[in-house]
C-alpha atoms as a PDB file:
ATOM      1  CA  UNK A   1    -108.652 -16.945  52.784  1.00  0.00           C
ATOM      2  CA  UNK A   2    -106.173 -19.719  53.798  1.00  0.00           C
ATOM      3  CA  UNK A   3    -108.953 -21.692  55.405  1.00  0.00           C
ATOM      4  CA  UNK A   4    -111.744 -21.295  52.558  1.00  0.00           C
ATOM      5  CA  UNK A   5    -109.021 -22.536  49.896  1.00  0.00           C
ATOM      6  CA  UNK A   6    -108.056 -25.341  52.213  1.00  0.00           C
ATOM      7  CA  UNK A   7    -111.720 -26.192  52.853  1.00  0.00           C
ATOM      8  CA  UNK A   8    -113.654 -25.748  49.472  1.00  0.00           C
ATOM      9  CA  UNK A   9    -110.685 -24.655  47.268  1.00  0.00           C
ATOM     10  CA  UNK A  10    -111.711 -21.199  46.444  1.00  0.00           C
ATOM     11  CA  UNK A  11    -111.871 -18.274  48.423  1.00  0.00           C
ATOM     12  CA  UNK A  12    -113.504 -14.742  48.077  1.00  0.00           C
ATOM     13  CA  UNK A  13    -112.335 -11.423  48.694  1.00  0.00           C
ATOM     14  CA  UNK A  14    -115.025  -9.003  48.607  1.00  0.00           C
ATOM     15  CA  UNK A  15    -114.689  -5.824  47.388  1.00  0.00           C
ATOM     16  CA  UNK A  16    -111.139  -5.861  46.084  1.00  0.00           C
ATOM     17  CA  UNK A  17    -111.882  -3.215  43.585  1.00  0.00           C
ATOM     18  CA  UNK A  18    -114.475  -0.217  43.860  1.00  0.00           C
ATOM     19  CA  UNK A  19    -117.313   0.360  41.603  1.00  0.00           C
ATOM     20  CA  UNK A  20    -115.353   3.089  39.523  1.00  0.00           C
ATOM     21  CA  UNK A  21    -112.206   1.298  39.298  1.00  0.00           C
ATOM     22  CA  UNK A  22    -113.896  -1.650  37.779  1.00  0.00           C
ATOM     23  CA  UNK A  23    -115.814   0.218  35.560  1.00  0.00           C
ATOM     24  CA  UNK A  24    -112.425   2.285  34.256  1.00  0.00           C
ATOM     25  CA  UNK A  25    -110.478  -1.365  33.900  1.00  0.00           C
ATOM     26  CA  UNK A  26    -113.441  -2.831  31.569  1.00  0.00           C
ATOM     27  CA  UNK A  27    -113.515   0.340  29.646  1.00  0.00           C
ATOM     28  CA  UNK A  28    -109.938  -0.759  28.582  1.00  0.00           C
ATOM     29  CA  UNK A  29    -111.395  -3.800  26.086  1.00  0.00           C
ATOM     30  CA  UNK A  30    -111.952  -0.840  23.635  1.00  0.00           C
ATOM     31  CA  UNK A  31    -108.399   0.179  23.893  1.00  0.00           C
ATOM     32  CA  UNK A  32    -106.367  -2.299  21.460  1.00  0.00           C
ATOM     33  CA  UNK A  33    -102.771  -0.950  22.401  1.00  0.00           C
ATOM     34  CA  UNK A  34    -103.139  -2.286  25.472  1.00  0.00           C
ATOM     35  CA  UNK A  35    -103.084  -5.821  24.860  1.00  0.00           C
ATOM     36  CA  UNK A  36    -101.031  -8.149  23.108  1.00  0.00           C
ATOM     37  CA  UNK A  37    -103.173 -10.360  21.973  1.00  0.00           C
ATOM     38  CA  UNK A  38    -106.776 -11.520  21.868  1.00  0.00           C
ATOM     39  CA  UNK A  39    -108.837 -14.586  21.386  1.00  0.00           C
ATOM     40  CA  UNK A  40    -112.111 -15.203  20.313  1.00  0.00           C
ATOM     41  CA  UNK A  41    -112.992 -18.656  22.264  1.00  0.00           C
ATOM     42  CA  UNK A  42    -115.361 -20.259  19.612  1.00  0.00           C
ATOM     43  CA  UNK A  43    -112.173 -20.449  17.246  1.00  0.00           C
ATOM     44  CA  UNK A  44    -110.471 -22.819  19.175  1.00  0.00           C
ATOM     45  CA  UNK A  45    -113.290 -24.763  21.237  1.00  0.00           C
ATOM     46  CA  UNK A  46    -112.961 -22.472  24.053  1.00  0.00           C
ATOM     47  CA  UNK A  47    -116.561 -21.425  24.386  1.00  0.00           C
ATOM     48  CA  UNK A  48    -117.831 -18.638  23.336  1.00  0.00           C
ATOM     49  CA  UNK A  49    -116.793 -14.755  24.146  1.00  0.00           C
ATOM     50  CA  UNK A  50    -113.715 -12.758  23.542  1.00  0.00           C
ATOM     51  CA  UNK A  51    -110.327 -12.172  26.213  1.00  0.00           C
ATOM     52  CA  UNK A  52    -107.095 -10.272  25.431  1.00  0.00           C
ATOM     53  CA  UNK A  53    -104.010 -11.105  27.278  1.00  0.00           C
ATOM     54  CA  UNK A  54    -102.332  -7.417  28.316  1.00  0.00           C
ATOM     55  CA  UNK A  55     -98.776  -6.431  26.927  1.00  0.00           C
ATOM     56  CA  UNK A  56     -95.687  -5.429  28.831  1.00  0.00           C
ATOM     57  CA  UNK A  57     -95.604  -2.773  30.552  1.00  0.00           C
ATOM     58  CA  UNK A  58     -98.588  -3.689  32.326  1.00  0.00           C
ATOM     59  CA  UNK A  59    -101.162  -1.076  33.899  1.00  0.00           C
ATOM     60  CA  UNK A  60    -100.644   0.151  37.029  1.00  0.00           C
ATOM     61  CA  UNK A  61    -103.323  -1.574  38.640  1.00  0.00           C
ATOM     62  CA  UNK A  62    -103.002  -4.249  37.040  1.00  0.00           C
ATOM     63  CA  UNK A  63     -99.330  -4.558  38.150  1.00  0.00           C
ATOM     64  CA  UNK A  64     -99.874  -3.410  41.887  1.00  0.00           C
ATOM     65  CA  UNK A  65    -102.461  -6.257  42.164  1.00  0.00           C
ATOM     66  CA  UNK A  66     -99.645  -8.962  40.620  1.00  0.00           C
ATOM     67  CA  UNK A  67     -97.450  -7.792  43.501  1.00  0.00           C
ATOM     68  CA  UNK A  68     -99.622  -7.141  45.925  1.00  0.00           C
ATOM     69  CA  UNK A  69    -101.569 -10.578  46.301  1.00  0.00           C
ATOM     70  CA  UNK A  70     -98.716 -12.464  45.049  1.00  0.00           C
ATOM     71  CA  UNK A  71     -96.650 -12.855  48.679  1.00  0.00           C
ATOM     72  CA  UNK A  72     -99.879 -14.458  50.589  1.00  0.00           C
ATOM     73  CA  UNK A  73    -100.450 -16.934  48.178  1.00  0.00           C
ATOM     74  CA  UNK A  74     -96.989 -17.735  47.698  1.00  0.00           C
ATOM     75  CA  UNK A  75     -97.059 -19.224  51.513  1.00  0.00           C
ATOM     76  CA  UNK A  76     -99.998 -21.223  50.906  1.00  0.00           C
ATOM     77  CA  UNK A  77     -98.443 -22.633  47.366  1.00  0.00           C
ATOM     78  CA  UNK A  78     -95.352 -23.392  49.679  1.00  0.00           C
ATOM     79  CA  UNK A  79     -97.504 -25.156  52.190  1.00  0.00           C
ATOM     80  CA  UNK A  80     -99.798 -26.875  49.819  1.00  0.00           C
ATOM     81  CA  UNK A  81     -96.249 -28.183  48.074  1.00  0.00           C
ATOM     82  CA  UNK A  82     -95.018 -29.242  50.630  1.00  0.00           C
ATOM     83  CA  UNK A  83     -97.957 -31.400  51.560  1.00  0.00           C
ATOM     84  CA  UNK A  84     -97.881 -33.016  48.628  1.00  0.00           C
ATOM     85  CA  UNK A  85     -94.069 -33.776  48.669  1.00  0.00           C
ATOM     86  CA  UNK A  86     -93.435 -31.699  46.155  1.00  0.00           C
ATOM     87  CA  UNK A  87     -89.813 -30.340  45.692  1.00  0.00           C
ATOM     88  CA  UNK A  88     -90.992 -26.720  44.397  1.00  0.00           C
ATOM     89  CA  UNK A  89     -91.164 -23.937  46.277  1.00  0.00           C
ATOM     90  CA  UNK A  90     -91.879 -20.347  45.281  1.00  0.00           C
ATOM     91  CA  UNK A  91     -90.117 -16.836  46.048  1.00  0.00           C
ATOM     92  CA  UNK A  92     -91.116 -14.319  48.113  1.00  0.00           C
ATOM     93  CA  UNK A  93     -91.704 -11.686  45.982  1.00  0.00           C
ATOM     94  CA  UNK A  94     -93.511 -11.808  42.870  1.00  0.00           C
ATOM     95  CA  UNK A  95     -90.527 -10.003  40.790  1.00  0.00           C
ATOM     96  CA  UNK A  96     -88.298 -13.282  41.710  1.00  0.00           C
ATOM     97  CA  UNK A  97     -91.179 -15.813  40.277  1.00  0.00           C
ATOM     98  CA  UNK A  98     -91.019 -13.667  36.978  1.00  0.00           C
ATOM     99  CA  UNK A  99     -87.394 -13.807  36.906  1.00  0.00           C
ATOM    100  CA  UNK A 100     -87.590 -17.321  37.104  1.00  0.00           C
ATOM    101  CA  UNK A 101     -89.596 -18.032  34.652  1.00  0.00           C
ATOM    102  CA  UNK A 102     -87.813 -15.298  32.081  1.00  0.00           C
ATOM    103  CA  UNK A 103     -84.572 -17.044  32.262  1.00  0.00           C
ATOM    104  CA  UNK A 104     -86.782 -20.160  30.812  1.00  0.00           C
ATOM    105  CA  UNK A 105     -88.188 -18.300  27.842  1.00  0.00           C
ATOM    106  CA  UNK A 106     -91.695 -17.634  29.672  1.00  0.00           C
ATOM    107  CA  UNK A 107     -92.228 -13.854  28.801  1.00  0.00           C
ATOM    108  CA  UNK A 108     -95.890 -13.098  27.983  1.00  0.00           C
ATOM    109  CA  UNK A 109     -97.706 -11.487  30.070  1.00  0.00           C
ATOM    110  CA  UNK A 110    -100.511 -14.181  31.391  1.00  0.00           C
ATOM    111  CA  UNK A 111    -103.333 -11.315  33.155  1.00  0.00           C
ATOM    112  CA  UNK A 112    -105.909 -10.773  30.879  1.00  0.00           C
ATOM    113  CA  UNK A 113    -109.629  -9.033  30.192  1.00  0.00           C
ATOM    114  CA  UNK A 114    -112.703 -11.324  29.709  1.00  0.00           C
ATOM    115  CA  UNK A 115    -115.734  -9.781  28.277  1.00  0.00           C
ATOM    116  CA  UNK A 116    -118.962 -11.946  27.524  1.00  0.00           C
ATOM    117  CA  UNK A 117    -122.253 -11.312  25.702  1.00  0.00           C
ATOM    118  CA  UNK A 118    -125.530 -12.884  25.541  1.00  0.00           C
ATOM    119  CA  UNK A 119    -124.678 -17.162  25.083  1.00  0.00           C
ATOM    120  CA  UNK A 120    -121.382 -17.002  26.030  1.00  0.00           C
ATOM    121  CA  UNK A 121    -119.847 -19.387  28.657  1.00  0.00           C
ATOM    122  CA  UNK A 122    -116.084 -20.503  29.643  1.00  0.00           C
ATOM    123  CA  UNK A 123    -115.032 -24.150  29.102  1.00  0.00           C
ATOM    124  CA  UNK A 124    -113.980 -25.899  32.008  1.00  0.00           C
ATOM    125  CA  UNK A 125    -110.111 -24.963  31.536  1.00  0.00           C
ATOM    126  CA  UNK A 126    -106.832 -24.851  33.422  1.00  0.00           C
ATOM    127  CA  UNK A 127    -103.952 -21.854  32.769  1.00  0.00           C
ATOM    128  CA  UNK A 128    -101.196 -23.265  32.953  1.00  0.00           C
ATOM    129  CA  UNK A 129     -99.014 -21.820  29.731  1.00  0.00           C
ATOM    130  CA  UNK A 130     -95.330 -22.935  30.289  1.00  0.00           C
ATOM    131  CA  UNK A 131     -93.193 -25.503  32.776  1.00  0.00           C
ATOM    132  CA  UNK A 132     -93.284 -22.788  35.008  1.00  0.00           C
ATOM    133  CA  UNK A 133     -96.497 -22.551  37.225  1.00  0.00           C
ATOM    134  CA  UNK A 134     -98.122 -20.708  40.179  1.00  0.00           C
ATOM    135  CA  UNK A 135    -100.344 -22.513  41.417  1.00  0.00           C
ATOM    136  CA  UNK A 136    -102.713 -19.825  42.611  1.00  0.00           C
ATOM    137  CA  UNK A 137    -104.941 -17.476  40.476  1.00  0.00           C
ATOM    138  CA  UNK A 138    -107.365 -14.880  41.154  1.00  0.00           C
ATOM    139  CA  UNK A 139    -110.392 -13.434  39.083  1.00  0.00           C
ATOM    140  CA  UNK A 140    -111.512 -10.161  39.543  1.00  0.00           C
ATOM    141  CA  UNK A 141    -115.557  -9.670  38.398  1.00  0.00           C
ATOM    142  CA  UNK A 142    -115.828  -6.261  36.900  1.00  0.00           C
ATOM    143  CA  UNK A 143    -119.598  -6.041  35.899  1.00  0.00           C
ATOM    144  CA  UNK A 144    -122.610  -6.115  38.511  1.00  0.00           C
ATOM    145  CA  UNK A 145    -125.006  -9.669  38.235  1.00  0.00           C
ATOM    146  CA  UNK A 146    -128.770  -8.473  38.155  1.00  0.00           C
ATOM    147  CA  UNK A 147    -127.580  -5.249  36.472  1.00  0.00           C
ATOM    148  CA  UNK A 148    -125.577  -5.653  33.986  1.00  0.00           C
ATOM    149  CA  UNK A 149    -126.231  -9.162  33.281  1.00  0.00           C
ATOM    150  CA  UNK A 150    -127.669 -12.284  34.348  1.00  0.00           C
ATOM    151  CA  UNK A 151    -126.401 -16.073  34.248  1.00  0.00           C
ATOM    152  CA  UNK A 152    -122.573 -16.539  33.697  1.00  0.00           C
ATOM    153  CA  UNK A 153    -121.794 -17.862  37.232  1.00  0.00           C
ATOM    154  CA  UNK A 154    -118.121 -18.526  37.945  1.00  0.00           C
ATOM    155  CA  UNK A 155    -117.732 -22.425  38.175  1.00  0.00           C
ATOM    156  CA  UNK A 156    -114.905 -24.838  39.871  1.00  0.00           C
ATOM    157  CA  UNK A 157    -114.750 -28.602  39.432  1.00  0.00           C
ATOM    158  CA  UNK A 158    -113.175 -30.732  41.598  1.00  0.00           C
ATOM    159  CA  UNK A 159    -112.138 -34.223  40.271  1.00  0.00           C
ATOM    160  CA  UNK A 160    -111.522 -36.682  42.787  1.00  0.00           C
ATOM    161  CA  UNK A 161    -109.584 -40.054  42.971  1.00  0.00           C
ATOM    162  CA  UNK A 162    -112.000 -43.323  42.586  1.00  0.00           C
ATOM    163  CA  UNK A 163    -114.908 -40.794  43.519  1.00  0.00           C
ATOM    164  CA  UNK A 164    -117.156 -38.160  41.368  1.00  0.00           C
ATOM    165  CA  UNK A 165    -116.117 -34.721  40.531  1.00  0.00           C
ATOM    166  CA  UNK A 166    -117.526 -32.191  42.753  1.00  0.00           C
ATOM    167  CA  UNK A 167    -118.951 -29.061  41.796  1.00  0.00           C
ATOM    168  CA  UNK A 168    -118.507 -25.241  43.222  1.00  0.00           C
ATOM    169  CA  UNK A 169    -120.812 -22.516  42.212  1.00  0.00           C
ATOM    170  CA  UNK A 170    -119.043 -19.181  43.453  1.00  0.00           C
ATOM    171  CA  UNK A 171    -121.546 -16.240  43.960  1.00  0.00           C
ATOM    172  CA  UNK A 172    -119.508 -12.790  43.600  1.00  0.00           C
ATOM    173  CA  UNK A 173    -121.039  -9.324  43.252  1.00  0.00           C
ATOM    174  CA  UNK A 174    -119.129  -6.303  41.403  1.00  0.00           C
ATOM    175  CA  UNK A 175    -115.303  -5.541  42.485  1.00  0.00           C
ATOM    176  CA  UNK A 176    -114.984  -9.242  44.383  1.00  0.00           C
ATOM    177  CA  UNK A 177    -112.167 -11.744  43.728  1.00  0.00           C
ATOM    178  CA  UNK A 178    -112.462 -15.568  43.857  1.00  0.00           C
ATOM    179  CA  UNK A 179    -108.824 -16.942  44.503  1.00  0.00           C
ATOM    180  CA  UNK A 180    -108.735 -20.746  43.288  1.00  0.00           C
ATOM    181  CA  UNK A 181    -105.881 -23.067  42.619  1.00  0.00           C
ATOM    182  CA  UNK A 182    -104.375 -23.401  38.518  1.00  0.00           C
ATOM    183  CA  UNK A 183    -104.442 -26.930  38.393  1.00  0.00           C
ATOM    184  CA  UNK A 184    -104.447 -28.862  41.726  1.00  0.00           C
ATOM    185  CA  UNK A 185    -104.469 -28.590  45.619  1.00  0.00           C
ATOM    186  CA  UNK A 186    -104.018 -31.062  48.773  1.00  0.00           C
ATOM    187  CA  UNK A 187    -107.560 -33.054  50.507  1.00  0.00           C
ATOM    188  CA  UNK A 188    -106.717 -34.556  53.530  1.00  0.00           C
ATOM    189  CA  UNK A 189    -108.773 -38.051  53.632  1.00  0.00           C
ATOM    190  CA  UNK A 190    -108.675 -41.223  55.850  1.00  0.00           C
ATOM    191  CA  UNK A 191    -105.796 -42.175  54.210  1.00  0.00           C
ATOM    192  CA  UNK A 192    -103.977 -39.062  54.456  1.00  0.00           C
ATOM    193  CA  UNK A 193    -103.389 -36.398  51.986  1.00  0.00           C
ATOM    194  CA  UNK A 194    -103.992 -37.235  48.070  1.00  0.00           C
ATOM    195  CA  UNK A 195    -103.963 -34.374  45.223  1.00  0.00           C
ATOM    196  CA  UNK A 196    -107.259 -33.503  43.352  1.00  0.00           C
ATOM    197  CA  UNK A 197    -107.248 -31.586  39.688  1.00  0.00           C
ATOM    198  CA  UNK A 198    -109.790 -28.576  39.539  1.00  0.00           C
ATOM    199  CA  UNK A 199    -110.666 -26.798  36.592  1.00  0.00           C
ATOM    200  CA  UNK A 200    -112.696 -23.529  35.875  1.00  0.00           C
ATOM    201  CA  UNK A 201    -114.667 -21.775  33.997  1.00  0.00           C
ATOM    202  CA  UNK A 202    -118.187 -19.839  33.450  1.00  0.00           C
ATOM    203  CA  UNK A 203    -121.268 -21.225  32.876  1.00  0.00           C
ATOM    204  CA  UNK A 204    -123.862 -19.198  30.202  1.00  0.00           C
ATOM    205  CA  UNK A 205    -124.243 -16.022  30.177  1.00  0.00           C
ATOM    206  CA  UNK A 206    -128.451 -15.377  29.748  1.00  0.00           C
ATOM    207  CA  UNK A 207    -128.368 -11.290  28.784  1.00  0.00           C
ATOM    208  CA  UNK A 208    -126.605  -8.729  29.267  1.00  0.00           C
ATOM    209  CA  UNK A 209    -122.855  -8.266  29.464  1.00  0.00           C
ATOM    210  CA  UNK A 210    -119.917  -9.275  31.931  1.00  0.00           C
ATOM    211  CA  UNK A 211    -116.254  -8.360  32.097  1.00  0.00           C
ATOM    212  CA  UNK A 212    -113.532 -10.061  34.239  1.00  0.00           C
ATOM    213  CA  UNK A 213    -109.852  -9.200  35.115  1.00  0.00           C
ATOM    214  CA  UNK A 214    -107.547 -12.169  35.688  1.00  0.00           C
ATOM    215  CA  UNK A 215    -104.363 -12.531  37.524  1.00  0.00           C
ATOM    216  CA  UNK A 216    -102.375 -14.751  36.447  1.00  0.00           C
ATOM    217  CA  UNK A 217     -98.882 -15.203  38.304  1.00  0.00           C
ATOM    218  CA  UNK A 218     -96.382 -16.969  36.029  1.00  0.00           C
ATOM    219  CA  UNK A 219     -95.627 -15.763  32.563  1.00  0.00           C
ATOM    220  CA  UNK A 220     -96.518 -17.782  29.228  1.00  0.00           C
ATOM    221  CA  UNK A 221     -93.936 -19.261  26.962  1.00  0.00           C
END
Protein backbone atom coordinates (compact mmCIF):
# COMPACT_ATOMS: atom_id res chain seq x y z
CA UNK A 1 0.00 0.00 0.00
CA UNK A 2 2.81 2.40 1.12
CA UNK A 3 4.55 1.99 -2.19
CA UNK A 4 1.38 2.28 -4.63
CA UNK A 5 0.40 5.67 -2.73
CA UNK A 6 3.98 6.82 -2.97
CA UNK A 7 4.16 5.80 -6.64
CA UNK A 8 0.70 6.66 -8.29
CA UNK A 9 -1.05 8.13 -5.18
CA UNK A 10 -3.73 5.63 -4.69
CA UNK A 11 -3.63 2.28 -3.57
CA UNK A 12 -6.09 -0.76 -3.59
CA UNK A 13 -7.03 -3.17 -1.14
CA UNK A 14 -8.93 -5.89 -2.58
CA UNK A 15 -11.51 -7.48 -0.97
CA UNK A 16 -11.80 -5.45 2.21
CA UNK A 17 -15.40 -6.31 2.58
CA UNK A 18 -17.27 -9.63 1.48
CA UNK A 19 -20.06 -9.82 -0.91
CA UNK A 20 -22.76 -10.00 1.97
CA UNK A 21 -21.35 -7.41 4.07
CA UNK A 22 -21.46 -4.96 1.28
CA UNK A 23 -24.67 -5.81 0.26
CA UNK A 24 -26.09 -5.42 4.18
CA UNK A 25 -24.08 -1.79 4.42
CA UNK A 26 -25.90 -0.45 1.06
CA UNK A 27 -29.15 -1.78 2.28
CA UNK A 28 -28.69 0.92 5.04
CA UNK A 29 -29.51 4.07 2.40
CA UNK A 30 -33.19 3.02 3.07
CA UNK A 31 -32.73 3.38 6.73
CA UNK A 32 -33.03 7.32 7.49
CA UNK A 33 -32.17 7.07 11.34
CA UNK A 34 -29.01 6.22 10.52
CA UNK A 35 -27.69 9.23 9.08
CA UNK A 36 -27.50 12.69 9.94
CA UNK A 37 -27.77 14.21 7.05
CA UNK A 38 -28.04 13.85 3.29
CA UNK A 39 -27.30 15.68 0.13
CA UNK A 40 -28.58 15.58 -3.13
CA UNK A 41 -25.38 16.76 -5.32
CA UNK A 42 -27.26 18.60 -8.20
CA UNK A 43 -28.44 21.20 -5.44
CA UNK A 44 -25.25 22.50 -4.84
CA UNK A 45 -23.15 21.80 -8.16
CA UNK A 46 -21.92 18.63 -6.85
CA UNK A 47 -22.96 16.38 -9.68
CA UNK A 48 -25.54 14.42 -9.69
CA UNK A 49 -26.64 11.43 -7.11
CA UNK A 50 -27.51 11.37 -3.50
CA UNK A 51 -24.86 10.65 -0.11
CA UNK A 52 -25.79 10.82 3.60
CA UNK A 53 -23.16 11.51 6.09
CA UNK A 54 -23.84 8.77 9.18
CA UNK A 55 -24.73 10.07 12.79
CA UNK A 56 -23.00 9.36 16.06
CA UNK A 57 -22.92 6.44 17.28
CA UNK A 58 -21.62 5.07 14.22
CA UNK A 59 -22.22 1.32 13.00
CA UNK A 60 -20.14 -1.16 14.05
CA UNK A 61 -18.50 -1.72 10.94
CA UNK A 62 -18.38 1.29 10.08
CA UNK A 63 -16.50 2.21 13.31
CA UNK A 64 -14.11 -0.93 13.38
CA UNK A 65 -12.98 0.13 9.85
CA UNK A 66 -12.26 4.02 11.25
CA UNK A 67 -9.99 2.32 13.79
CA UNK A 68 -8.79 -0.30 12.14
CA UNK A 69 -7.13 1.37 8.95
CA UNK A 70 -6.58 4.50 10.73
CA UNK A 71 -2.92 3.51 12.52
CA UNK A 72 -1.21 2.49 8.96
CA UNK A 73 -2.05 5.49 7.36
CA UNK A 74 -1.29 7.59 10.16
CA UNK A 75 2.62 6.55 9.56
CA UNK A 76 2.51 7.34 6.04
CA UNK A 77 0.64 10.93 6.79
CA UNK A 78 3.62 11.31 9.33
CA UNK A 79 6.14 10.46 6.70
CA UNK A 80 4.57 12.25 3.85
CA UNK A 81 4.56 15.47 6.49
CA UNK A 82 7.49 15.28 7.22
CA UNK A 83 8.74 15.33 3.67
CA UNK A 84 7.15 18.20 3.00
CA UNK A 85 8.40 20.11 6.15
CA UNK A 86 5.38 20.18 7.54
CA UNK A 87 5.08 20.72 11.39
CA UNK A 88 1.89 18.30 11.80
CA UNK A 89 1.98 15.11 12.84
CA UNK A 90 -0.85 12.72 13.66
CA UNK A 91 -1.64 10.29 16.74
CA UNK A 92 -1.44 6.90 16.93
CA UNK A 93 -4.69 5.90 17.45
CA UNK A 94 -7.60 7.09 15.68
CA UNK A 95 -9.61 7.96 19.10
CA UNK A 96 -6.68 10.70 19.78
CA UNK A 97 -7.18 12.36 16.08
CA UNK A 98 -10.99 12.65 17.05
CA UNK A 99 -10.20 14.09 20.28
CA UNK A 100 -8.26 16.55 18.64
CA UNK A 101 -10.37 17.73 16.47
CA UNK A 102 -13.52 17.75 19.17
CA UNK A 103 -11.77 20.12 21.40
CA UNK A 104 -11.85 22.47 18.06
CA UNK A 105 -15.57 22.23 17.49
CA UNK A 106 -15.16 19.46 14.62
CA UNK A 107 -17.94 16.93 15.69
CA UNK A 108 -19.80 15.51 12.66
CA UNK A 109 -19.29 12.49 11.72
CA UNK A 110 -17.41 12.77 8.08
CA UNK A 111 -18.03 8.63 6.75
CA UNK A 112 -20.76 8.58 4.58
CA UNK A 113 -23.03 6.33 1.91
CA UNK A 114 -22.91 7.22 -1.84
CA UNK A 115 -25.55 5.78 -3.99
CA UNK A 116 -25.76 6.67 -7.84
CA UNK A 117 -28.31 6.03 -10.61
CA UNK A 118 -28.34 6.13 -14.24
CA UNK A 119 -26.33 9.90 -15.26
CA UNK A 120 -24.92 10.43 -12.18
CA UNK A 121 -21.18 11.30 -11.72
CA UNK A 122 -18.97 12.92 -8.74
CA UNK A 123 -17.32 16.33 -9.32
CA UNK A 124 -13.78 16.40 -9.03
CA UNK A 125 -13.81 17.34 -5.13
CA UNK A 126 -11.60 17.38 -2.06
CA UNK A 127 -13.06 16.52 1.79
CA UNK A 128 -11.59 18.46 3.71
CA UNK A 129 -14.53 19.95 6.22
CA UNK A 130 -12.70 21.79 9.12
CA UNK A 131 -8.85 23.09 10.05
CA UNK A 132 -8.42 19.78 11.14
CA UNK A 133 -7.40 17.22 8.37
CA UNK A 134 -6.25 13.61 7.73
CA UNK A 135 -4.77 13.48 4.98
CA UNK A 136 -5.67 9.95 3.97
CA UNK A 137 -9.14 8.59 2.88
CA UNK A 138 -10.43 5.40 1.78
CA UNK A 139 -13.55 4.39 -0.42
CA UNK A 140 -15.10 1.28 -0.06
CA UNK A 141 -17.17 0.11 -3.56
CA UNK A 142 -20.23 -1.70 -2.42
CA UNK A 143 -21.99 -2.66 -5.77
CA UNK A 144 -20.43 -5.13 -8.49
CA UNK A 145 -19.35 -3.17 -12.15
CA UNK A 146 -20.84 -5.37 -15.08
CA UNK A 147 -23.64 -6.42 -12.69
CA UNK A 148 -25.06 -4.01 -11.09
CA UNK A 149 -23.98 -1.22 -13.16
CA UNK A 150 -21.80 0.01 -15.74
CA UNK A 151 -19.66 3.35 -16.17
CA UNK A 152 -19.05 5.38 -12.90
CA UNK A 153 -15.27 4.67 -12.67
CA UNK A 154 -13.54 6.08 -9.59
CA UNK A 155 -11.26 9.02 -10.85
CA UNK A 156 -8.00 10.89 -9.25
CA UNK A 157 -6.39 14.01 -10.69
CA UNK A 158 -3.16 14.96 -10.10
CA UNK A 159 -2.24 18.68 -10.64
CA UNK A 160 1.25 19.34 -11.05
CA UNK A 161 3.56 22.46 -10.69
CA UNK A 162 4.40 24.26 -14.25
CA UNK A 163 3.24 20.81 -15.82
CA UNK A 164 -0.38 19.23 -16.82
CA UNK A 165 -2.63 17.49 -14.46
CA UNK A 166 -2.39 13.85 -14.64
CA UNK A 167 -5.10 11.53 -14.65
CA UNK A 168 -5.79 8.03 -12.62
CA UNK A 169 -8.53 5.73 -13.60
CA UNK A 170 -8.83 3.17 -10.58
CA UNK A 171 -10.47 -0.21 -11.62
CA UNK A 172 -12.10 -1.86 -8.34
CA UNK A 173 -14.51 -4.81 -8.29
CA UNK A 174 -17.18 -5.36 -5.34
CA UNK A 175 -15.85 -5.17 -1.52
CA UNK A 176 -12.30 -3.34 -2.73
CA UNK A 177 -10.95 -0.10 -1.23
CA UNK A 178 -8.94 2.59 -3.08
CA UNK A 179 -6.91 4.56 -0.34
CA UNK A 180 -5.94 8.12 -1.87
CA UNK A 181 -4.68 11.25 -0.25
CA UNK A 182 -7.59 14.32 0.89
CA UNK A 183 -5.89 17.01 -0.65
CA UNK A 184 -2.13 16.60 -1.38
CA UNK A 185 0.96 14.22 -1.21
CA UNK A 186 4.94 14.47 -1.76
CA UNK A 187 6.64 13.73 -5.77
CA UNK A 188 10.10 13.47 -5.56
CA UNK A 189 11.54 15.30 -8.88
CA UNK A 190 15.04 16.47 -10.07
CA UNK A 191 14.79 19.13 -7.88
CA UNK A 192 13.78 17.31 -4.93
CA UNK A 193 10.49 16.90 -3.34
CA UNK A 194 7.54 19.50 -4.32
CA UNK A 195 3.71 18.95 -3.16
CA UNK A 196 1.00 18.17 -5.84
CA UNK A 197 -3.02 18.78 -5.11
CA UNK A 198 -5.25 15.70 -6.17
CA UNK A 199 -8.80 15.70 -6.29
CA UNK A 200 -11.51 12.92 -6.79
CA UNK A 201 -14.40 11.95 -7.89
CA UNK A 202 -16.61 9.55 -10.29
CA UNK A 203 -17.04 9.81 -13.68
CA UNK A 204 -20.86 8.86 -15.26
CA UNK A 205 -22.60 6.36 -14.28
CA UNK A 206 -24.20 4.61 -17.85
CA UNK A 207 -27.08 2.12 -16.09
CA UNK A 208 -27.62 0.56 -13.41
CA UNK A 209 -26.88 1.44 -9.80
CA UNK A 210 -23.68 1.87 -7.50
CA UNK A 211 -23.22 2.40 -3.78
CA UNK A 212 -19.98 3.45 -1.97
CA UNK A 213 -18.91 3.63 1.75
CA UNK A 214 -16.40 6.35 2.62
CA UNK A 215 -14.01 6.74 5.40
CA UNK A 216 -13.33 9.71 6.26
CA UNK A 217 -10.80 10.26 9.29
CA UNK A 218 -11.24 13.74 10.78
CA UNK A 219 -14.57 15.04 11.89
CA UNK A 220 -16.49 18.10 10.16
CA UNK A 221 -17.05 21.39 11.85
Amino acid sequence: MEHDLDAYGCAVLPGLLSADACAKVAGWYDDPARFRSTVVMARHGFGRGEYRYFAYPLPDPIQALRTALYPALAAVANRWNATLGESVRFPETHQALLDRCHADGQTRPTPLLLRYGPGDYNCLHQDLYGEHVFPLQAAILLSEPGRDFEGGEFVLTEQRPRMQSRAEVVPLRQGDAVVFPVRHRPVRGTRGVYRVNLRHGVSRLRSGRRHTLGIIFHDAR
